[in-house]
C-alpha atoms as a PDB file:
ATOM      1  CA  UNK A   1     139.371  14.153   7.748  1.00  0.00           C
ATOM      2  CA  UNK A   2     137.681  11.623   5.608  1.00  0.00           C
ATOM      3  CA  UNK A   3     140.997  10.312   4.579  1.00  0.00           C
ATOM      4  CA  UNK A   4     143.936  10.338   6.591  1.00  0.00           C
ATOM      5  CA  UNK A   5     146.444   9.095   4.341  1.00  0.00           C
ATOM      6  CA  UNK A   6     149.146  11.915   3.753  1.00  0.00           C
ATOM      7  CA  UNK A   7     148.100  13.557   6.991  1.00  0.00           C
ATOM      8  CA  UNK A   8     150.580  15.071   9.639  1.00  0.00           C
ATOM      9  CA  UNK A   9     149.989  12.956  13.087  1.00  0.00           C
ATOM     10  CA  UNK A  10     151.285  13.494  16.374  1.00  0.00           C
ATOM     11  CA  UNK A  11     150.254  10.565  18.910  1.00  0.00           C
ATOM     12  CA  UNK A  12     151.637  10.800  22.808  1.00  0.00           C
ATOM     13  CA  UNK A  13     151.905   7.644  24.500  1.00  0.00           C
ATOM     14  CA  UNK A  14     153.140   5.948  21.496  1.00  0.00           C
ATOM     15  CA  UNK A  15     155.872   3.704  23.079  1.00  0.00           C
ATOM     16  CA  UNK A  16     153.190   1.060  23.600  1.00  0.00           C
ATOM     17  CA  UNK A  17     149.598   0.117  23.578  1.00  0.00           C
ATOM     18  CA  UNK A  18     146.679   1.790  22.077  1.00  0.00           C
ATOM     19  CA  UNK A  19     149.671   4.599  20.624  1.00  0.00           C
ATOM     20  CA  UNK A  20     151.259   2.158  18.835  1.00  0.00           C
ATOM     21  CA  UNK A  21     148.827   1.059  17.346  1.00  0.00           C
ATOM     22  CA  UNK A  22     147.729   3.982  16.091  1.00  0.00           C
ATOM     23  CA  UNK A  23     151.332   5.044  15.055  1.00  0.00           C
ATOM     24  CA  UNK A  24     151.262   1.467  13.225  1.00  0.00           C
ATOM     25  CA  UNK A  25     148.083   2.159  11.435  1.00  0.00           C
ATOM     26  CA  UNK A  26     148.806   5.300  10.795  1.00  0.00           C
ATOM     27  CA  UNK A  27     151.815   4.563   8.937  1.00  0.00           C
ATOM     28  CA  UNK A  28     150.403   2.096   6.865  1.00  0.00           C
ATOM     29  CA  UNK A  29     147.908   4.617   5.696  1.00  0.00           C
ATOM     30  CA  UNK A  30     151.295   6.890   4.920  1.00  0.00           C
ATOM     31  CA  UNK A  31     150.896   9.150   7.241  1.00  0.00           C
ATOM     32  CA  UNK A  32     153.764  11.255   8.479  1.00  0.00           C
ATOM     33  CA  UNK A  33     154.307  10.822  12.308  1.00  0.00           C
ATOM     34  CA  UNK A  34     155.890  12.918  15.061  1.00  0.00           C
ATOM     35  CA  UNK A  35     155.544  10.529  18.183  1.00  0.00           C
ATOM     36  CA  UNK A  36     156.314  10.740  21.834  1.00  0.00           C
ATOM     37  CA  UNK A  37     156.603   9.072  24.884  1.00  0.00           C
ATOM     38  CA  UNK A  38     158.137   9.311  28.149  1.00  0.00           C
ATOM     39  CA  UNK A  39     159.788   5.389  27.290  1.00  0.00           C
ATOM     40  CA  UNK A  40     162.574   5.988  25.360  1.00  0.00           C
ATOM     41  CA  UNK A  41     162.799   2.457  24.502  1.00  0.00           C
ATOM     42  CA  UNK A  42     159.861   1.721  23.658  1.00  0.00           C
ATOM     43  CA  UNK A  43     159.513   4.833  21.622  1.00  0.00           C
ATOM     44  CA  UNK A  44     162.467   3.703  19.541  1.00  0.00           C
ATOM     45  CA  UNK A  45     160.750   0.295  18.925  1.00  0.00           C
ATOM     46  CA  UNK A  46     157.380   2.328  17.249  1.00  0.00           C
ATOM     47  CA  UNK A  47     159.596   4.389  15.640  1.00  0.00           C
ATOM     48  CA  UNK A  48     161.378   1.855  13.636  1.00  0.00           C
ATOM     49  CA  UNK A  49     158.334  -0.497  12.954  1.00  0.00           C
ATOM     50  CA  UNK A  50     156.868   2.407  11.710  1.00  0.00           C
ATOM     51  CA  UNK A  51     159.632   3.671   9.634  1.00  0.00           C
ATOM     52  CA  UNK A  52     159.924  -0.083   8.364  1.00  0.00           C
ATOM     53  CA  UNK A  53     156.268   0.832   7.453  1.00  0.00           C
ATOM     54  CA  UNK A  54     157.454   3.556   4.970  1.00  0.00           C
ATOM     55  CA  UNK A  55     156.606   6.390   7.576  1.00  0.00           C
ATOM     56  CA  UNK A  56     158.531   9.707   8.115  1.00  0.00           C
ATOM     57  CA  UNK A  57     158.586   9.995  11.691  1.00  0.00           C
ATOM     58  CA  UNK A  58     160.436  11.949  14.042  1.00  0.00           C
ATOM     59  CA  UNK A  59     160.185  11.194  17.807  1.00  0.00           C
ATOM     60  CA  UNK A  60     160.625  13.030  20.765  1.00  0.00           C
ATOM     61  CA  UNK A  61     160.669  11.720  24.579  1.00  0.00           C
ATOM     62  CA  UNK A  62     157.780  13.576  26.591  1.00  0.00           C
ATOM     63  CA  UNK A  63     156.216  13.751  29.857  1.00  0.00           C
ATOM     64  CA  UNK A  64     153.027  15.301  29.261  1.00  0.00           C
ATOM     65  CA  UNK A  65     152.838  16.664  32.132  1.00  0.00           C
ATOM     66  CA  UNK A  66     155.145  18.874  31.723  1.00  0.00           C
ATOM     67  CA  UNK A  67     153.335  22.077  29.974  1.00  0.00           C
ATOM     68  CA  UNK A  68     156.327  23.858  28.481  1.00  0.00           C
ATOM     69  CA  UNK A  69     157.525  20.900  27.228  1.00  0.00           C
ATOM     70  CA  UNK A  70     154.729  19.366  25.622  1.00  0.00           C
ATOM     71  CA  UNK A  71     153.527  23.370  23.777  1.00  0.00           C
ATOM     72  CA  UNK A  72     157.747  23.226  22.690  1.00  0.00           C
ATOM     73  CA  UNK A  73     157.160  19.773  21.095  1.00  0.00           C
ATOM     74  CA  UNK A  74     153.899  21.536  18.924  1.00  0.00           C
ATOM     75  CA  UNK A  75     156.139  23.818  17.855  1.00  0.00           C
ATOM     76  CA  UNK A  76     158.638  21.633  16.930  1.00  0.00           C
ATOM     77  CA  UNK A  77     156.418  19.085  15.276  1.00  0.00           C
ATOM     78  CA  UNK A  78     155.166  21.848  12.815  1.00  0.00           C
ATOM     79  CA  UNK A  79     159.204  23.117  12.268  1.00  0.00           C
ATOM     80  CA  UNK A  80     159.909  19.774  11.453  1.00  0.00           C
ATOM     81  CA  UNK A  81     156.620  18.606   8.951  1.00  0.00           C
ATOM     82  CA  UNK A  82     155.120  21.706   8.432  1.00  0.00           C
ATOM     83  CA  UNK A  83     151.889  21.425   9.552  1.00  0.00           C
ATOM     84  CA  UNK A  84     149.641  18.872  11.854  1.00  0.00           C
ATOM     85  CA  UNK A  85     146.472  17.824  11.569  1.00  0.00           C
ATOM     86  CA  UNK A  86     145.671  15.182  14.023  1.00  0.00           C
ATOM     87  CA  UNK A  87     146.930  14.894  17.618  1.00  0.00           C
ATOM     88  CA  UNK A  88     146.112  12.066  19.366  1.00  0.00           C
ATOM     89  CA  UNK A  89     146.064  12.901  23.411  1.00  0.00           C
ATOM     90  CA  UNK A  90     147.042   8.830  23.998  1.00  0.00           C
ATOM     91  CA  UNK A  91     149.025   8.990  27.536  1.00  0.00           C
ATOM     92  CA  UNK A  92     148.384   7.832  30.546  1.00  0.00           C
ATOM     93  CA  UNK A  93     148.557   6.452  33.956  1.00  0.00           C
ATOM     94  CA  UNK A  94     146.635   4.115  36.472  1.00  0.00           C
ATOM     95  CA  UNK A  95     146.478   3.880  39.994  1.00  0.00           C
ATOM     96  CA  UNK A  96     144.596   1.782  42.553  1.00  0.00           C
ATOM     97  CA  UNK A  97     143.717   2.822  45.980  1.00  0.00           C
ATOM     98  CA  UNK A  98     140.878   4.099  48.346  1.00  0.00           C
ATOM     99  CA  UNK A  99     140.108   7.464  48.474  1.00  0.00           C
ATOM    100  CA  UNK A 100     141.025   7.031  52.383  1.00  0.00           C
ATOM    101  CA  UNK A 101     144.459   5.744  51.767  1.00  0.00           C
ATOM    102  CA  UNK A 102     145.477   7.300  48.771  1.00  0.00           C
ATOM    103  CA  UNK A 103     148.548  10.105  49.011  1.00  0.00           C
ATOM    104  CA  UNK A 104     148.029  13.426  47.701  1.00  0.00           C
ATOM    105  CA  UNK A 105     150.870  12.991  45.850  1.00  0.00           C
ATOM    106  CA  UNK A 106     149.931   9.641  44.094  1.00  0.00           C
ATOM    107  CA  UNK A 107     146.710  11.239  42.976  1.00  0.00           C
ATOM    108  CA  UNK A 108     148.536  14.602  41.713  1.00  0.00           C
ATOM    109  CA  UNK A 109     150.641  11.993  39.404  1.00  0.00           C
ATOM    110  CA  UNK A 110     148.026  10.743  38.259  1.00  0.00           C
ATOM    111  CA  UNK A 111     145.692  13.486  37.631  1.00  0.00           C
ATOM    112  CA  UNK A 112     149.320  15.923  35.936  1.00  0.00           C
ATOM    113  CA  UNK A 113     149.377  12.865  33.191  1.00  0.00           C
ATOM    114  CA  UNK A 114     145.819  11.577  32.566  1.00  0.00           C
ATOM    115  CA  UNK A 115     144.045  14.988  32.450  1.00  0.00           C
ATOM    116  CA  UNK A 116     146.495  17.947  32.253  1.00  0.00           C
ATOM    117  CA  UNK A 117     149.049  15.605  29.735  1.00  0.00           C
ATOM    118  CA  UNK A 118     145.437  16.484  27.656  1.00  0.00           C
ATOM    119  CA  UNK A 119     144.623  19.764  28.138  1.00  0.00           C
ATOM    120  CA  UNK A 120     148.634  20.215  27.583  1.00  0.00           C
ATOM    121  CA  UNK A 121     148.094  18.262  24.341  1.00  0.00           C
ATOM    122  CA  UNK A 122     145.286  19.945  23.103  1.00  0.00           C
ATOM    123  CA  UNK A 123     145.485  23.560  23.799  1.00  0.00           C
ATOM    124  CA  UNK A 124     149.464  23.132  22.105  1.00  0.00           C
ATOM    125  CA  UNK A 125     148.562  21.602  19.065  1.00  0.00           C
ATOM    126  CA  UNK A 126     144.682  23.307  18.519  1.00  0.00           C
ATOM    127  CA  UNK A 127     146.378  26.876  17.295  1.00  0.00           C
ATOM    128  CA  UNK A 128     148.112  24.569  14.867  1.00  0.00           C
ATOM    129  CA  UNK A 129     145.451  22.599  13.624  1.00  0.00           C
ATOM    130  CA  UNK A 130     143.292  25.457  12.946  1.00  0.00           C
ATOM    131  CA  UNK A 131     146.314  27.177  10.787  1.00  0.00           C
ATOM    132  CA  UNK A 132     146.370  23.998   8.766  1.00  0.00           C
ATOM    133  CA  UNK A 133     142.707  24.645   7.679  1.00  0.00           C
ATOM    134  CA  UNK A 134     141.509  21.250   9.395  1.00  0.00           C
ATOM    135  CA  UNK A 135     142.114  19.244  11.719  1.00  0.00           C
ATOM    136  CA  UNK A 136     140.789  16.361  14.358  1.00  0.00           C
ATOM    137  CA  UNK A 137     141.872  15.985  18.035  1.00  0.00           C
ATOM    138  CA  UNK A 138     141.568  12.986  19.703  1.00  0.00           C
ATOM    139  CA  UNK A 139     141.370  12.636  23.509  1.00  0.00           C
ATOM    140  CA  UNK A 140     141.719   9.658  25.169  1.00  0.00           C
ATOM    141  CA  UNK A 141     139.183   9.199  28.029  1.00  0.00           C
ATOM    142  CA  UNK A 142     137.823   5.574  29.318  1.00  0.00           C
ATOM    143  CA  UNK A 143     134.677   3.380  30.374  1.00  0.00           C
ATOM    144  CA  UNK A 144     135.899   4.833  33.316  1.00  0.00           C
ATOM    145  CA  UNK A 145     135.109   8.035  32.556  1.00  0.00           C
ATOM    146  CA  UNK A 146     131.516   6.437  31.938  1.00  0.00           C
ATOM    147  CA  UNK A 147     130.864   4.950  35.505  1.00  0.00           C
ATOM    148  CA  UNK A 148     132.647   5.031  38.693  1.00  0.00           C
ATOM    149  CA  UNK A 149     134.330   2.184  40.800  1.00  0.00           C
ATOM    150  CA  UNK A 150     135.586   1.420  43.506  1.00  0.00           C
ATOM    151  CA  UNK A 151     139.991   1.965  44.168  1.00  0.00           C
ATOM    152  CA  UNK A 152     139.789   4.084  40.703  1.00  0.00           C
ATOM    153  CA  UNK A 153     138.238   7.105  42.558  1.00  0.00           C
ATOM    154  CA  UNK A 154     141.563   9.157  40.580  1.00  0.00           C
ATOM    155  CA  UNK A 155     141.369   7.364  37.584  1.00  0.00           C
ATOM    156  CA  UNK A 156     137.731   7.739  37.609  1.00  0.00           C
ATOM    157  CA  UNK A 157     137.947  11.663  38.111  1.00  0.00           C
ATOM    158  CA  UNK A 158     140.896  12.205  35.896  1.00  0.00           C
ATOM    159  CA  UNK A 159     138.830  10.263  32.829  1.00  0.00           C
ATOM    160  CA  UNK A 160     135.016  12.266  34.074  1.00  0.00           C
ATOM    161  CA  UNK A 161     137.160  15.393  33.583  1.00  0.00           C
ATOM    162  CA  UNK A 162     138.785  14.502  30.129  1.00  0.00           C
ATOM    163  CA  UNK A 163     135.518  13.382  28.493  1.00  0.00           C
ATOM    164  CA  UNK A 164     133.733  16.934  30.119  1.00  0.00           C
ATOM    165  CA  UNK A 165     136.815  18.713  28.667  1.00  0.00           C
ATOM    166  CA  UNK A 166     136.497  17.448  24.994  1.00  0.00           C
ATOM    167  CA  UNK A 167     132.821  17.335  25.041  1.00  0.00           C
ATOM    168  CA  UNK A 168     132.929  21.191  25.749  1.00  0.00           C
ATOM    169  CA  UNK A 169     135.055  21.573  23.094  1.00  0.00           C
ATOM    170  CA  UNK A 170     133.638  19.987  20.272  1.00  0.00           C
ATOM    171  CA  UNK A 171     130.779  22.647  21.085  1.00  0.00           C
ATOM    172  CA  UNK A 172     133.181  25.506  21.021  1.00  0.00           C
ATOM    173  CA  UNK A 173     134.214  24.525  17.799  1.00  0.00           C
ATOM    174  CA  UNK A 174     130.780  24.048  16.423  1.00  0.00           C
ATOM    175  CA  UNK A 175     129.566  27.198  17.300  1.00  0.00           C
ATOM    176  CA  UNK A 176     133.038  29.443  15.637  1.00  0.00           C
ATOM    177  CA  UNK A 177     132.241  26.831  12.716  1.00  0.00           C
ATOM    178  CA  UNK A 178     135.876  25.824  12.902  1.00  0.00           C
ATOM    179  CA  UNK A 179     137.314  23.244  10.428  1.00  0.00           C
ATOM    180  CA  UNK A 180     138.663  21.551  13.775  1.00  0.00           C
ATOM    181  CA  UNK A 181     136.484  18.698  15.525  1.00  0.00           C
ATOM    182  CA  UNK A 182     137.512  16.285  18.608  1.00  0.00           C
ATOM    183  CA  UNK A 183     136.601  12.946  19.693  1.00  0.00           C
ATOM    184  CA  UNK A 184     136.285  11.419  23.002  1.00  0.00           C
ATOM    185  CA  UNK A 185     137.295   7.985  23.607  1.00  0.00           C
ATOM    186  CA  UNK A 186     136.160   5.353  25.878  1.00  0.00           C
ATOM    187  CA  UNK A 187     138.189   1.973  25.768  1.00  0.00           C
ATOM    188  CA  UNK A 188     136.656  -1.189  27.813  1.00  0.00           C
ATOM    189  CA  UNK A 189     139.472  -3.631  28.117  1.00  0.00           C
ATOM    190  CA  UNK A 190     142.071  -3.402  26.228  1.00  0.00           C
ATOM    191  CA  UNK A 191     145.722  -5.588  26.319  1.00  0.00           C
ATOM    192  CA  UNK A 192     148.135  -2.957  27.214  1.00  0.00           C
ATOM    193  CA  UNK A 193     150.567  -2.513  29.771  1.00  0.00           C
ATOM    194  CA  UNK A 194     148.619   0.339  31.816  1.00  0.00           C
ATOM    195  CA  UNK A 195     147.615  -1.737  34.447  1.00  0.00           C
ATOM    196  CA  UNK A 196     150.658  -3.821  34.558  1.00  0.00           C
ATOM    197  CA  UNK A 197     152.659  -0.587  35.019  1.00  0.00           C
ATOM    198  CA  UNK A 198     149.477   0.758  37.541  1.00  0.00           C
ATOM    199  CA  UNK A 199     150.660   2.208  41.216  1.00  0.00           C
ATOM    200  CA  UNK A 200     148.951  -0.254  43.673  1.00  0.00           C
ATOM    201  CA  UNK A 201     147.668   1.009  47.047  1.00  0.00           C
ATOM    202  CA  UNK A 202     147.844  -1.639  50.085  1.00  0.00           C
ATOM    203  CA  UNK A 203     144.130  -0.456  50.632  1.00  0.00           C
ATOM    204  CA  UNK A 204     143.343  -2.248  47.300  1.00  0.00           C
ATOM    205  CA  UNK A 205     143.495  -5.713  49.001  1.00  0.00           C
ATOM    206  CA  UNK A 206     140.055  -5.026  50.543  1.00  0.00           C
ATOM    207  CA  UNK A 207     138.204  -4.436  47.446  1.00  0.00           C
ATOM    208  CA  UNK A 208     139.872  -6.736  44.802  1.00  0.00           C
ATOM    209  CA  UNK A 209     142.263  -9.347  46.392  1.00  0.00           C
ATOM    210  CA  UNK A 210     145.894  -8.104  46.459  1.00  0.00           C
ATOM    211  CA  UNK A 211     147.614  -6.011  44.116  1.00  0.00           C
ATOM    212  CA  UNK A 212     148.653  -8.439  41.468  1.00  0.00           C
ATOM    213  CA  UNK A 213     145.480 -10.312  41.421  1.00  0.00           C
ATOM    214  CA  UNK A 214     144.023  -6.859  40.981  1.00  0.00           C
ATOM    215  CA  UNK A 215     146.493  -7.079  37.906  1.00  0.00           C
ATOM    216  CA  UNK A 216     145.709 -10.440  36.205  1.00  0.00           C
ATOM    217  CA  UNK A 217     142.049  -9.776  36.598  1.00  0.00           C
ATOM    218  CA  UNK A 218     142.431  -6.802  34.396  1.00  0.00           C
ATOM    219  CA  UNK A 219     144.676  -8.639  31.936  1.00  0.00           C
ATOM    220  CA  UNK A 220     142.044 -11.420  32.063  1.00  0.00           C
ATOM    221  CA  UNK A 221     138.844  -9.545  30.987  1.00  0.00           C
ATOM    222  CA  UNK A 222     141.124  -7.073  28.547  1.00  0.00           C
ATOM    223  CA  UNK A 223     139.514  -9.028  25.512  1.00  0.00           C
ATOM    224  CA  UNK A 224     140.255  -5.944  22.634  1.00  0.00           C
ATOM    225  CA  UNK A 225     143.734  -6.081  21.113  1.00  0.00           C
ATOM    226  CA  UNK A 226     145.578  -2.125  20.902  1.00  0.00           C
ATOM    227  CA  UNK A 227     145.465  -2.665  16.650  1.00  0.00           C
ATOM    228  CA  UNK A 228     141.841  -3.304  16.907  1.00  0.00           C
ATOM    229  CA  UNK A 229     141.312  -0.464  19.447  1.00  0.00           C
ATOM    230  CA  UNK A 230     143.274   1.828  16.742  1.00  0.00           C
ATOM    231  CA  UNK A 231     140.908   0.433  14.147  1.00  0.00           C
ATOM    232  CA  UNK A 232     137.990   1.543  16.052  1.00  0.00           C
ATOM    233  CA  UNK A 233     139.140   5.178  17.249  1.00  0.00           C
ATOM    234  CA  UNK A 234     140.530   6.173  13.763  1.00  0.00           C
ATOM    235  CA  UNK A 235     137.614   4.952  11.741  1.00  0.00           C
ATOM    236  CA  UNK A 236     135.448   7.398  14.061  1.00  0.00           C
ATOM    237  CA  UNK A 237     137.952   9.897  13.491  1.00  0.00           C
ATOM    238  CA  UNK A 238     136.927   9.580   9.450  1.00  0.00           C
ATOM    239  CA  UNK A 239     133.528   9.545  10.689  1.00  0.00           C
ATOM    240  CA  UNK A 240     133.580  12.609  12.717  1.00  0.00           C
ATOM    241  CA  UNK A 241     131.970  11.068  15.547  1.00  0.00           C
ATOM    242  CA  UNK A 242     131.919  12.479  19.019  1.00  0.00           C
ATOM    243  CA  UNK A 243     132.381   9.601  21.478  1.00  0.00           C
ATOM    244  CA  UNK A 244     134.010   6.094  20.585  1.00  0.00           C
ATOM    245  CA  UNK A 245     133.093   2.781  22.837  1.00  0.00           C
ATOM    246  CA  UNK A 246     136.405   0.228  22.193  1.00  0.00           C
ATOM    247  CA  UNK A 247     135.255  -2.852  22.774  1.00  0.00           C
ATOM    248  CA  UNK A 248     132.148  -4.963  23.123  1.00  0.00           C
ATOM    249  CA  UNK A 249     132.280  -4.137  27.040  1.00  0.00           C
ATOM    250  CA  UNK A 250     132.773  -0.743  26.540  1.00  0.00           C
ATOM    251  CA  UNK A 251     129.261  -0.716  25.022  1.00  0.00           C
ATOM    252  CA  UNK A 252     127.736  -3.085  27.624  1.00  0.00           C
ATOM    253  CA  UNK A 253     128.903   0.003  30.114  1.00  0.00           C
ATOM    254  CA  UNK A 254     127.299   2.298  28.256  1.00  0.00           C
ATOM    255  CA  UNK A 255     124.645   0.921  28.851  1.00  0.00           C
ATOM    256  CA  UNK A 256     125.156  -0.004  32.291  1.00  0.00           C
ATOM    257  CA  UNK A 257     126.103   4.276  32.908  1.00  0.00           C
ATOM    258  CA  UNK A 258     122.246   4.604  31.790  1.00  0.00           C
ATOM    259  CA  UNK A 259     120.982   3.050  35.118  1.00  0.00           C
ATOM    260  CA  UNK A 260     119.747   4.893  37.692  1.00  0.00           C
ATOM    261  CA  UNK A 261     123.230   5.658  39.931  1.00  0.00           C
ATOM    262  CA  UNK A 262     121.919   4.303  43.020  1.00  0.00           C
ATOM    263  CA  UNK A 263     120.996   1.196  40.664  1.00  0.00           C
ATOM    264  CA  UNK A 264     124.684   0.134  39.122  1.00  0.00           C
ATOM    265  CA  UNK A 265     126.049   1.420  41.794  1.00  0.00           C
ATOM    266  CA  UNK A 266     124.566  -0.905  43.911  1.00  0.00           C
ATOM    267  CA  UNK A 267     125.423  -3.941  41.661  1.00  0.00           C
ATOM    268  CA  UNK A 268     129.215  -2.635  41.599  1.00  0.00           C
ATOM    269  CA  UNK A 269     129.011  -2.676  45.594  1.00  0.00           C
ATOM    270  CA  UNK A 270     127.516  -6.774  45.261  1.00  0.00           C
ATOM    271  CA  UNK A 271     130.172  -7.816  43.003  1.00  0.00           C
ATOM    272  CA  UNK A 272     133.156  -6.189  45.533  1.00  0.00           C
ATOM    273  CA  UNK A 273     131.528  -8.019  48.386  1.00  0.00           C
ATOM    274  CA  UNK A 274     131.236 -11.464  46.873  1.00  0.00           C
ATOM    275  CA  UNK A 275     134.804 -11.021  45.985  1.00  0.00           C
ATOM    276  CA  UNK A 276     136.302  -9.780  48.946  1.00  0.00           C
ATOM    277  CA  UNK A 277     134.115 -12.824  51.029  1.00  0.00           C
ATOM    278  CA  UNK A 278     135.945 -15.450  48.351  1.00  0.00           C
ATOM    279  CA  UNK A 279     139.038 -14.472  49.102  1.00  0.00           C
ATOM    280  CA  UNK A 280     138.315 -14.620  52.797  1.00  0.00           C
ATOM    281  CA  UNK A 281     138.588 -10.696  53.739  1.00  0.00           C
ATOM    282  CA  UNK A 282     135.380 -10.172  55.366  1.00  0.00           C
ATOM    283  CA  UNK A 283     133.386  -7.315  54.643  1.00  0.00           C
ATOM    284  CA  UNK A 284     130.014  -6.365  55.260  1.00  0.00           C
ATOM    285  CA  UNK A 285     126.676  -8.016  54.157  1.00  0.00           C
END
């Protein structure tokens, strides 16, 4: 997958953010595309850019969560081009609250798009990809899937699981010699909508000020743009490479994961605390 011109690319979550990108870059590269997203809109946007690009795309509004849905897109995808060769496991989902206050339900959303939209994703398209002779997944996971935090305990879990998930994987595939490979990556910041769009517990006020500071502080320390992000994750894709840090603070987490857990988790804990006592909410010493 050295070059990825003339490839076959399917990219969920494409509607906006790190997807479009890709889709963008992609197209560029003249790729053909087959794109989805559960925004119809915004879907329609990528798909024209890209077609204005000189892309053949088709599109096709998807909730990954939905299994039969997303293994009847694969199908379709390879009726439609012939073949794939790189699916790009792109969708997702935030949500903040405490693991006390958090509804079973909020965290099934969450965990149905972030982690099973991938294993949907994957296990659809892999059959495919191995009949084409070659073939790359990508999966996208997150710093978060590096370290934990507090009011992302589902985020957190959902992102742990997809970077376990693909990490097993690539193994699998190593070991039947497959043509097929996978790559697992983690983006720091990056300026999308995900946590504009993010489901906000009341019992995130505690840790992080209300919900929409919670907000702007993300969009405030989101210093990678989505086409740089794309850059990154598809020049690793070239490069075979198992795990991809976006970002200059995705590799500062890294590094930070490394600690000793009682050690940055302890530092995580300091940094809530002299928040929450700035913005006058108490909390323990």
């Amino acid at each position: 997958m050295r070059d990825l011109g003339r490839r076959v690319a399917a990219v969920t979550g494409s509607g906006s953010g790190i997807g479009r990108a890709i889709a963008l870059d992609l197209a560029r590269r003249g790729s053909c595309l087959a794109l989805a997203d559960v925004d119809g809109q915004g879907l329609a946007e990528t798909v024209d850019r890209c077609t204005r690009a000189g892309a053949t795309v088709t599109a096709h509004c998807l909730d990954v969560a939905d299994r039969q849905a997303v293994h009847a897109w694969a199908d379709t995808v390879v009726d439609e081009h012939g073949r794939v060769e790189l699916v790009v496991n792109n969708a997702g989902v935030a949500l903040g609250a405490t693991v006390e206050a958090m509804s079973y339900e909020d965290f099934a959303w969450l965990m149905e798009i972030n982690f099973w939209g991938v294993v949907h994703g994957t296990k659809a398209f892999l059959p495919h990809l191995k009949a084409a002779g070659e073939g790359h997944v990508v999966n996208l996971s997150s710093v978060f899937g590096l370290i934990s935090v507090p009011s992302q305990s589902a985020y957190n879990a959902s992102k742990f699981a997809v970077r376990g998930f693909t990490d097993a994987l690539r193994m699998e595939l190593a070991i039947e010699g497959s043509g097929v490979s996978c790559t697992t990556v983690h983006p720091g910041g990056v300026r999308t909508a995900i946590a504009r769009n993010a489901r906000m517990d009341g019992s995130v006020t505690a840790l992080a000020g209300d919900p929409e500071s919670a907000r702007d502080g993300f969009d405030r320390v989101a210093i990678t743009s989505p086409e740089r992000a794309a850059r990154q994750i598809l020049a690793a894709v070239e490069r075979d490479r198992r795990r991809v840090l976006v970002g200059p603070d995705a590799a500062v987490i890294d590094v930070l994961a490394r600690l000793p857990a009682g050690l940055y988790q302890s530092l995580i804990v300091a940094g809530a605390r002299r928040r929450v006592r700035r913005a006058g909410g108490g909390g323990h010493r």
